[in-house]
N, C-alpha and C. Protein backbone atom coordinates (compact mmCIF):
# COMPACT_ATOMS: atom_id res chain seq x y z
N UNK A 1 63.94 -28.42 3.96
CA UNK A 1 64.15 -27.95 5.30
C UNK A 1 62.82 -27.99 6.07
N UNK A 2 62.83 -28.50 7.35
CA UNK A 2 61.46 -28.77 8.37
C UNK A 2 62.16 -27.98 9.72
N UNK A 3 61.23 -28.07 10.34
CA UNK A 3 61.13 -27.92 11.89
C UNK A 3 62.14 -28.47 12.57
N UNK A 4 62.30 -29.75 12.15
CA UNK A 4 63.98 -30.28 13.32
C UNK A 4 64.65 -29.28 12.77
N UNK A 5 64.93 -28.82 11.43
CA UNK A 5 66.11 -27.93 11.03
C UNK A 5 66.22 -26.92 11.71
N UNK A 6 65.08 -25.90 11.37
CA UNK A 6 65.10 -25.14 12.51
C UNK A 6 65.64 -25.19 13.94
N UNK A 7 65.16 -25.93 14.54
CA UNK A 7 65.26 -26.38 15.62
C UNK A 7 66.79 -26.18 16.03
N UNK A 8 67.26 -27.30 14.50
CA UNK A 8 68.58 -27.75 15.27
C UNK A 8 69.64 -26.06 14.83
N UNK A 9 69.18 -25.34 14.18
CA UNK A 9 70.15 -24.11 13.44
C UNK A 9 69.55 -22.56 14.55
N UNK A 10 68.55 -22.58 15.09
CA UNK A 10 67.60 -21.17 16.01
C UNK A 10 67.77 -22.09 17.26
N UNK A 11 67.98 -22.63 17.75
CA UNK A 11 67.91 -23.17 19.28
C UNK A 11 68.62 -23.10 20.17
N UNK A 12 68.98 -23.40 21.46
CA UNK A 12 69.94 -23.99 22.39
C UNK A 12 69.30 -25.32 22.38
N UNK A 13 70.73 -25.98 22.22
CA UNK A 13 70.37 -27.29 22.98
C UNK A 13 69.75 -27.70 24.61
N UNK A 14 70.20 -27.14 25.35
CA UNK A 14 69.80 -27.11 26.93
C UNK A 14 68.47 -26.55 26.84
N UNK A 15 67.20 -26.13 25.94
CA UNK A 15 66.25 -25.78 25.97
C UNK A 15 65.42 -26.57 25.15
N UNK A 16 65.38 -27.57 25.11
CA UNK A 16 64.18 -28.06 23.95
C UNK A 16 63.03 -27.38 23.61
N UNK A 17 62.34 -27.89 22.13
CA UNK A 17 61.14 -27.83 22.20
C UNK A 17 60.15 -28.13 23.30
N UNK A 18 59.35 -27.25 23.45
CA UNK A 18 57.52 -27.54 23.98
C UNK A 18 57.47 -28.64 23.39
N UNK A 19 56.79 -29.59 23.77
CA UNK A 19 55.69 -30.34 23.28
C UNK A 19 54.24 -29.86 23.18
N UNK A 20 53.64 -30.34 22.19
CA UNK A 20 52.42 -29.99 22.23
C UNK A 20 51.62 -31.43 22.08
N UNK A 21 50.58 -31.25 23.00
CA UNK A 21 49.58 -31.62 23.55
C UNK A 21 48.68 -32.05 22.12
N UNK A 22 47.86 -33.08 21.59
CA UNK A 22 47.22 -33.24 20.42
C UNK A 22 45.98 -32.64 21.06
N UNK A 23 45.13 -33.09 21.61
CA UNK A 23 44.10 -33.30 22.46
C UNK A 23 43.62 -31.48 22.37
N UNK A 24 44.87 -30.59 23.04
CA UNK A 24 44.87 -29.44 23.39
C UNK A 24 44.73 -28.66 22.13
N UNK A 25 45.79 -28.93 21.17
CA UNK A 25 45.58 -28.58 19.67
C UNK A 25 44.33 -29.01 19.05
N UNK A 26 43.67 -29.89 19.03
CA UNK A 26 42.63 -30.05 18.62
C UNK A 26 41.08 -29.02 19.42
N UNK A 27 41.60 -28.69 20.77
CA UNK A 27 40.54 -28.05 21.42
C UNK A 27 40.69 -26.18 20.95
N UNK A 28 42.06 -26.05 20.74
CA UNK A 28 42.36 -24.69 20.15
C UNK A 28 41.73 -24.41 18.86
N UNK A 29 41.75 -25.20 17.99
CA UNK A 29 40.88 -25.37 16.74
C UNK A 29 39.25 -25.41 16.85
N UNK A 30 38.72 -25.97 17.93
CA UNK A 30 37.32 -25.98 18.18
C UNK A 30 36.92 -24.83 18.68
N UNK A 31 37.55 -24.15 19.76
CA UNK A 31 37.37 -22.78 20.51
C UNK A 31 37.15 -21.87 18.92
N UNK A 32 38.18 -21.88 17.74
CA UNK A 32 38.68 -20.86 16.92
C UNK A 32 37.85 -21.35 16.05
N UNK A 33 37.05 -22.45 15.78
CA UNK A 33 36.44 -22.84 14.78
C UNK A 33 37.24 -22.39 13.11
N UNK A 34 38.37 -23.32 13.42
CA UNK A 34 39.21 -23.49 12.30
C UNK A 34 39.90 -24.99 12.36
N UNK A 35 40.10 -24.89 11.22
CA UNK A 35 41.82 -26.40 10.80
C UNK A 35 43.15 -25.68 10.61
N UNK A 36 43.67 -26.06 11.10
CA UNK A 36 45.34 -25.20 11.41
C UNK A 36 45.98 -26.20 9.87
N UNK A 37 46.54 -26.00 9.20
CA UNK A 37 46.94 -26.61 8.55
C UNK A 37 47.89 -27.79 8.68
N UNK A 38 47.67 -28.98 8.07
CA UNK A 38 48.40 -30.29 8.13
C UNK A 38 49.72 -30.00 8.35
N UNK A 39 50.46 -29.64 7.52
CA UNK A 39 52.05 -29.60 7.36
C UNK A 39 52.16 -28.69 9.04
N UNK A 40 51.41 -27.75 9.20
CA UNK A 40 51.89 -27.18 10.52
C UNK A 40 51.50 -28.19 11.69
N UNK A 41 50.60 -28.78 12.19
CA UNK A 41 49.93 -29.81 12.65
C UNK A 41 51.30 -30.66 12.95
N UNK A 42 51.31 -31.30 11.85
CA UNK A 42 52.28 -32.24 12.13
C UNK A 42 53.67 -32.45 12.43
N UNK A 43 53.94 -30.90 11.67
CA UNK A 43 55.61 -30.56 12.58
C UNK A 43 55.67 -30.45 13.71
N UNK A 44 54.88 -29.78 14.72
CA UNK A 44 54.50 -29.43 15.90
C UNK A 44 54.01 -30.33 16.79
N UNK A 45 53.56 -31.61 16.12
CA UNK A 45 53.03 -32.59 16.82
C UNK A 45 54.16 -33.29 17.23
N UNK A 46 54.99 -33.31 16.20
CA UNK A 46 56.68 -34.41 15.90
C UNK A 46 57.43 -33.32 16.86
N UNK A 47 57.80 -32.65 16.36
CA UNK A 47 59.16 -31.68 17.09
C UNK A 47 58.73 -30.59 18.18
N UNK A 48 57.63 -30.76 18.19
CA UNK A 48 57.23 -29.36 19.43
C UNK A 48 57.33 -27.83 19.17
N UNK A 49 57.31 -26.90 19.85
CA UNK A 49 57.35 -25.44 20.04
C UNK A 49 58.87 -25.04 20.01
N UNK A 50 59.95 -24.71 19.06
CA UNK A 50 61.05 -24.36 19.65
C UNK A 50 60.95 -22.97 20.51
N UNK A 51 61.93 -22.73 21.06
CA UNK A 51 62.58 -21.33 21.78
C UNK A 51 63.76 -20.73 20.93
N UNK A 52 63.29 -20.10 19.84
CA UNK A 52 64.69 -19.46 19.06
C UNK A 52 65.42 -18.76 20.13
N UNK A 53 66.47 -18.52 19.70
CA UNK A 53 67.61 -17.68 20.67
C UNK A 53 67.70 -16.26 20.00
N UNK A 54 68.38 -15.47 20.32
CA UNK A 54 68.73 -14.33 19.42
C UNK A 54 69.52 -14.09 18.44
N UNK A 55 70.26 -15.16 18.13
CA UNK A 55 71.16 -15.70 17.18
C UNK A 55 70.50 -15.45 16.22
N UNK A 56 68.94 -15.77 15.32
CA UNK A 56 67.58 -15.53 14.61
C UNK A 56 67.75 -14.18 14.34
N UNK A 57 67.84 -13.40 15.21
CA UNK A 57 67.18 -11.82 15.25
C UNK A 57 68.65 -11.05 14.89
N UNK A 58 69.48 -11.77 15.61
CA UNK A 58 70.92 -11.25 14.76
C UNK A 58 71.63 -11.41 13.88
N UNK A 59 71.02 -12.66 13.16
CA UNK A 59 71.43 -12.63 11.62
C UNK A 59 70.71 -12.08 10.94
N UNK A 60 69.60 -11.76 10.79
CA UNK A 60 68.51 -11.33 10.09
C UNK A 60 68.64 -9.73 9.96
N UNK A 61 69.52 -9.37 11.34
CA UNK A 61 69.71 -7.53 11.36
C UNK A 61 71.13 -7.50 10.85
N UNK A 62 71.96 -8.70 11.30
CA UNK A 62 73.40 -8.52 10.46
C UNK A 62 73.53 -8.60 8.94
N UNK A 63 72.29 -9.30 8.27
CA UNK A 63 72.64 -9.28 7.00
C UNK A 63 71.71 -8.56 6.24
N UNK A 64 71.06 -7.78 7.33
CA UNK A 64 70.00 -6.73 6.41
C UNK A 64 68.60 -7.39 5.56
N UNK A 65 68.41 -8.69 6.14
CA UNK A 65 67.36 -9.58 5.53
C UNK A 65 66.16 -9.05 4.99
N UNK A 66 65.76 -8.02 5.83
CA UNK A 66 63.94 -7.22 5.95
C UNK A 66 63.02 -9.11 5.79
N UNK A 67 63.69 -9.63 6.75
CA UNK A 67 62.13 -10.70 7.28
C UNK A 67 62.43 -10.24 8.87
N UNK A 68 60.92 -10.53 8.96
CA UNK A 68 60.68 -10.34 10.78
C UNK A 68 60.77 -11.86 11.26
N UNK A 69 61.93 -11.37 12.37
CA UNK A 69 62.55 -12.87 13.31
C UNK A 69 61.19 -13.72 13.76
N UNK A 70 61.26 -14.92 14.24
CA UNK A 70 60.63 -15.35 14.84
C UNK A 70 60.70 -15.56 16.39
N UNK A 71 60.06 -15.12 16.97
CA UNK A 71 60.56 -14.91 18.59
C UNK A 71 59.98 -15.88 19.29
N UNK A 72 58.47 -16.59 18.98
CA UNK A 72 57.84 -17.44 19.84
C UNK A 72 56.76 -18.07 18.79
N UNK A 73 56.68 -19.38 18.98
CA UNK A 73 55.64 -20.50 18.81
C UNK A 73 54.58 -20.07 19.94
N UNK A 74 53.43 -20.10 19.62
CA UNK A 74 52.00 -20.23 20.69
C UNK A 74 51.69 -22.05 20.66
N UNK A 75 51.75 -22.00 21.78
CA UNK A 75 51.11 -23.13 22.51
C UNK A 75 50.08 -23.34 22.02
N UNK A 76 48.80 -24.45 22.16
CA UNK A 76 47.70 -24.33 21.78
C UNK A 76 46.46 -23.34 22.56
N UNK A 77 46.98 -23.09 23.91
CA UNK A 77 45.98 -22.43 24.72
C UNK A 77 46.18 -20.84 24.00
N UNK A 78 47.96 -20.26 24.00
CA UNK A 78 48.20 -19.36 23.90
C UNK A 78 47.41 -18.86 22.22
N UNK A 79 47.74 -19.77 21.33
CA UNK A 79 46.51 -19.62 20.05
C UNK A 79 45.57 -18.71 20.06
N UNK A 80 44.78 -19.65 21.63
CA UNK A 80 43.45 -19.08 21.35
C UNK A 80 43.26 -17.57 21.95
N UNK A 81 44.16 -17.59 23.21
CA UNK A 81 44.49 -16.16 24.05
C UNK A 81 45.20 -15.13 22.81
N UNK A 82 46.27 -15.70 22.36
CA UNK A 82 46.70 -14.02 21.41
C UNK A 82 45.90 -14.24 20.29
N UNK A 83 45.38 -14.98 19.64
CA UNK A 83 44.11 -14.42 18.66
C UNK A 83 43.18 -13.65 19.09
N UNK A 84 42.78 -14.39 19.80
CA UNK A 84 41.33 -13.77 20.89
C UNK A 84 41.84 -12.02 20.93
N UNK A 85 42.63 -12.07 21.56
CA UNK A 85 43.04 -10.93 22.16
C UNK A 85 43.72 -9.50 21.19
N UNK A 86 44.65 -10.23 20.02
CA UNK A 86 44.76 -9.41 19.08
C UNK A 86 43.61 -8.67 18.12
N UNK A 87 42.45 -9.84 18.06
CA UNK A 87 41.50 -9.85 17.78
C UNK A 87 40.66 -8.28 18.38
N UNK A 88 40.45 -8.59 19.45
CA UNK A 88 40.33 -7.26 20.23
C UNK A 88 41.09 -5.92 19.50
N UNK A 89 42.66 -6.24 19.36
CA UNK A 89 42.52 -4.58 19.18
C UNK A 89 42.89 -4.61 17.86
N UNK A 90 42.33 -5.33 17.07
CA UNK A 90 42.32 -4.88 15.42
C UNK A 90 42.97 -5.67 14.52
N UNK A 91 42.97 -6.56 14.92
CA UNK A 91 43.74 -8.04 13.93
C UNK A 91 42.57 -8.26 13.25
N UNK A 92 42.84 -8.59 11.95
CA UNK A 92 41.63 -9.57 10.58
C UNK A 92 40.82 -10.43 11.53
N UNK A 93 39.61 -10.59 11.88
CA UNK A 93 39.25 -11.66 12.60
C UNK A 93 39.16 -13.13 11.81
N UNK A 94 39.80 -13.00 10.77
CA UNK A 94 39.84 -13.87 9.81
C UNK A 94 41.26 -14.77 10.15
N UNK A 95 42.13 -14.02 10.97
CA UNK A 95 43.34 -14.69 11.44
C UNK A 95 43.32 -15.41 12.44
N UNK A 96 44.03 -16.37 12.42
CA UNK A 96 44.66 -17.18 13.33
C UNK A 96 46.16 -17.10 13.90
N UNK A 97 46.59 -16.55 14.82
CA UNK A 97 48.12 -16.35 14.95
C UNK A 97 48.39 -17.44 16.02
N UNK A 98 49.69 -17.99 15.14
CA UNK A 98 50.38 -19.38 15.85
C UNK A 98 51.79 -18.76 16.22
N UNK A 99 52.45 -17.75 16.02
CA UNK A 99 53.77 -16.96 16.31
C UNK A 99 53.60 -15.79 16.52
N UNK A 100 55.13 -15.20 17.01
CA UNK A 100 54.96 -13.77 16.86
C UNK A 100 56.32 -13.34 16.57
N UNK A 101 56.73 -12.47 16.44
CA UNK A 101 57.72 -11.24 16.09
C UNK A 101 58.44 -10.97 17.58
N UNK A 102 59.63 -10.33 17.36
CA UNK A 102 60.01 -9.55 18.56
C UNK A 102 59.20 -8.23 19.40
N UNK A 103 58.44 -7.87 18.34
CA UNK A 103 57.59 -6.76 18.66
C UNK A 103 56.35 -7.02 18.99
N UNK A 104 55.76 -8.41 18.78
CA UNK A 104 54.48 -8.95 19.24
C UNK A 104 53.93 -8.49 17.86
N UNK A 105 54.30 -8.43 16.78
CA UNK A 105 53.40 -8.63 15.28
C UNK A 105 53.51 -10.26 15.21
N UNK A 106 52.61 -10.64 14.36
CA UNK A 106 51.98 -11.84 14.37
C UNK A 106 51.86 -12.99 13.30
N UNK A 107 52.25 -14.22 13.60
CA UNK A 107 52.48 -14.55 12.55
C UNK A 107 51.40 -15.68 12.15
N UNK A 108 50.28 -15.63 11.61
CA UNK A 108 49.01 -16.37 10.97
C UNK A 108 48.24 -17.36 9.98
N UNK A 109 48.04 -18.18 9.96
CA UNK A 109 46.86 -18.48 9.23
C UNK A 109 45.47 -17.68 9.20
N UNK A 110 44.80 -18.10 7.89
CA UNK A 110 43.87 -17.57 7.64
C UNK A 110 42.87 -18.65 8.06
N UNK A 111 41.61 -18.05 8.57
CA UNK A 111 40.43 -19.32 9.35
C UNK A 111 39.67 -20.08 8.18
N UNK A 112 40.00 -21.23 8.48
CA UNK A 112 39.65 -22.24 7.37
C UNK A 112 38.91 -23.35 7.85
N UNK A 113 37.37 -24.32 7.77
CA UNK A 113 37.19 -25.24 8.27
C UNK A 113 37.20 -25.70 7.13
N UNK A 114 37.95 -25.97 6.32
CA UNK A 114 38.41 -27.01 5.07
C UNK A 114 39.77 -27.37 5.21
N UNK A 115 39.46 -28.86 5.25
CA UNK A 115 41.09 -29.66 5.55
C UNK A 115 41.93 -29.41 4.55
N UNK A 116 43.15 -28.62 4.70
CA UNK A 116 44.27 -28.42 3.51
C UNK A 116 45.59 -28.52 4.25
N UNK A 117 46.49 -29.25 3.43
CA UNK A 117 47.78 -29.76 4.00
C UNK A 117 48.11 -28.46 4.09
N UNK A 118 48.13 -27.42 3.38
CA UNK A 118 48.91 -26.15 3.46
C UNK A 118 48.34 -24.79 3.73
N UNK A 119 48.39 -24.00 3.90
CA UNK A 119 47.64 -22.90 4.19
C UNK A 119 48.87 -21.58 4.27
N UNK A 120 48.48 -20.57 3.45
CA UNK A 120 49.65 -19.30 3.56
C UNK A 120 49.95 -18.99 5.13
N UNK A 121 51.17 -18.51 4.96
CA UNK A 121 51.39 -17.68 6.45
C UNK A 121 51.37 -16.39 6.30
N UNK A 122 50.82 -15.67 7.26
CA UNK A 122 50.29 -14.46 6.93
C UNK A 122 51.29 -13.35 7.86
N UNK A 123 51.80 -12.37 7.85
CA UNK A 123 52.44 -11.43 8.71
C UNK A 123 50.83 -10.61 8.75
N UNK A 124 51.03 -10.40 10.01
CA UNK A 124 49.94 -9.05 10.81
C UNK A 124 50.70 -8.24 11.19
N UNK A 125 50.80 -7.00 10.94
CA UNK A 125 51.82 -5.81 11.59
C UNK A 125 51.07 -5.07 12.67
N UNK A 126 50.98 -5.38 13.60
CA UNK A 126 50.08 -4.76 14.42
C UNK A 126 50.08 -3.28 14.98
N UNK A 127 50.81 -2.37 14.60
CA UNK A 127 51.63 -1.05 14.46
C UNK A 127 51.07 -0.54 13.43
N UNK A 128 50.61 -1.09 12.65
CA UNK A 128 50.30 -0.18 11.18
C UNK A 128 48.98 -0.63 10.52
N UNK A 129 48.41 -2.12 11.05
CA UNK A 129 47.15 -2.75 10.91
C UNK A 129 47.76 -3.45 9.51
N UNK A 130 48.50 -4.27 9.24
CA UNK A 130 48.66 -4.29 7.81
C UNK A 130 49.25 -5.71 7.73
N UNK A 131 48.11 -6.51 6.59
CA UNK A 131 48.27 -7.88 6.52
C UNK A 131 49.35 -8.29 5.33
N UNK A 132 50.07 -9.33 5.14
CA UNK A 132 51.55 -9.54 4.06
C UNK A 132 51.51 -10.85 3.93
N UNK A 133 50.56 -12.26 2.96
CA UNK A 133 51.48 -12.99 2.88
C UNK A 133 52.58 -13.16 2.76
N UNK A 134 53.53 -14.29 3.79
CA UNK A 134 54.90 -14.29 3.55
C UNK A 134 55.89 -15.51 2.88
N UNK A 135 54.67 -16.53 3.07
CA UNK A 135 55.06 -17.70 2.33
C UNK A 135 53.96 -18.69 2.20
N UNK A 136 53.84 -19.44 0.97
CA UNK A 136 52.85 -20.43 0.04
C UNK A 136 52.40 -21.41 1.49
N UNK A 137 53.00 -21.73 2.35
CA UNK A 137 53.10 -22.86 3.30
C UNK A 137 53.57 -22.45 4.35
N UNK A 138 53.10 -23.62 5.45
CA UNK A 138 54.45 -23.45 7.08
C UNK A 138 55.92 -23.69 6.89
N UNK A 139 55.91 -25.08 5.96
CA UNK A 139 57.05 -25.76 5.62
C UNK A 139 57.88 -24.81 4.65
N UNK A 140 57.46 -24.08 4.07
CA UNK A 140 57.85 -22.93 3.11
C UNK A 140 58.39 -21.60 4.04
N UNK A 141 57.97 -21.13 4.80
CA UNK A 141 57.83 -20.32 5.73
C UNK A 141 59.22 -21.00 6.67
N UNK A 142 58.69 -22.13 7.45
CA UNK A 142 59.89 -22.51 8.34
C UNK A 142 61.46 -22.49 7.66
N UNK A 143 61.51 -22.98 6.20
CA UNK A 143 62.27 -23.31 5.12
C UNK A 143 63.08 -22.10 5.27
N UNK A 144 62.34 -20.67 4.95
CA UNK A 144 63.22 -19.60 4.91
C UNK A 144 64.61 -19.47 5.43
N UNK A 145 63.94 -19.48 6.86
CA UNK A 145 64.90 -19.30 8.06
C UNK A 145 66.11 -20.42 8.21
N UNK A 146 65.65 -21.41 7.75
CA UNK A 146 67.00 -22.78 7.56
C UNK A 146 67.61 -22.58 6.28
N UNK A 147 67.88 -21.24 5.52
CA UNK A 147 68.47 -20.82 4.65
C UNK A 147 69.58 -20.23 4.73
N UNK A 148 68.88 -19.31 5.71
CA UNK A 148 70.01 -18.19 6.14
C UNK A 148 71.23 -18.40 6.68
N UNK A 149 72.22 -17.11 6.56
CA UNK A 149 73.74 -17.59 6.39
C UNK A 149 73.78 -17.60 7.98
N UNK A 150 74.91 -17.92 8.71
CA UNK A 150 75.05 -18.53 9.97
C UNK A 150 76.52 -17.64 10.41
């Protein structure tokens, strides 16, 4: 399971993916002085930013899941603004947040200038200060959610 999956199972059709910008992604990484990981890189490069719907947030509360929905992809600018900024009020400065939660908790890499196809995804609970790997990979991570019952 990848990113089109997603896409095609959390989406509206009448809303596509964002595209993202390479150029821009590459300048978000220089600002953050990090490598975002390959497998994430390249889904995002191919399929863009989706817009989950609430369909996400209502299966996940209908079947009692305990994972936190995914509410939003960050852009490459937005990267550097809600890191930056979470950063500020008490995020790991060791994080990188590329998502978020319905509640604005955060969903991360760890800052790496070593090229690795994969890199953990990290939950930030920003309510309680409290960091959770949640999966080995992005593709692992995205995978979850193209599991779930429908």
């Amino acid at each position: 399971m990848n990113l089109q999956d997603f896409i095609g199972l959390w989406t509206h059709h009448g809303y596509p993916p964002d595209q993202v910008n390479l150029a821009e992604l590459d300048a978000a990484e220089a600002q953050l002085q990090t490598r975002l990981p390959t497998d994430y890189r390249n889904a995002v490069l191919e399929f863009g930013l989706p817009r989950p719907t609430i369909a996400l947030l209502d299966t996940i509360v209908d079947h009692e899941l305990g994972l936190a929905d995914v509410s939003d992809f960050h852009a490459p600018k937005e990267i550097i603004t809600e890191t930056e900024g979470w950063r500020e009020a008490g995020m790991p400065r060791n994080l990188v947040a590329f998502g978020s939660d319905c509640c604005g908790n955060q969903f991360c890499f760890a800052v790496s200038d070593v090229r690795q196809p994969e890199q953990a995804v990290i939950f930030w609970d920003h309510d309680f200060n409290s960091v959770e790997t949640v999966a080995p990979s992005f593709t692992d991570w995205i995978g979850t959610y193209c599991t779930l019952p429908r």
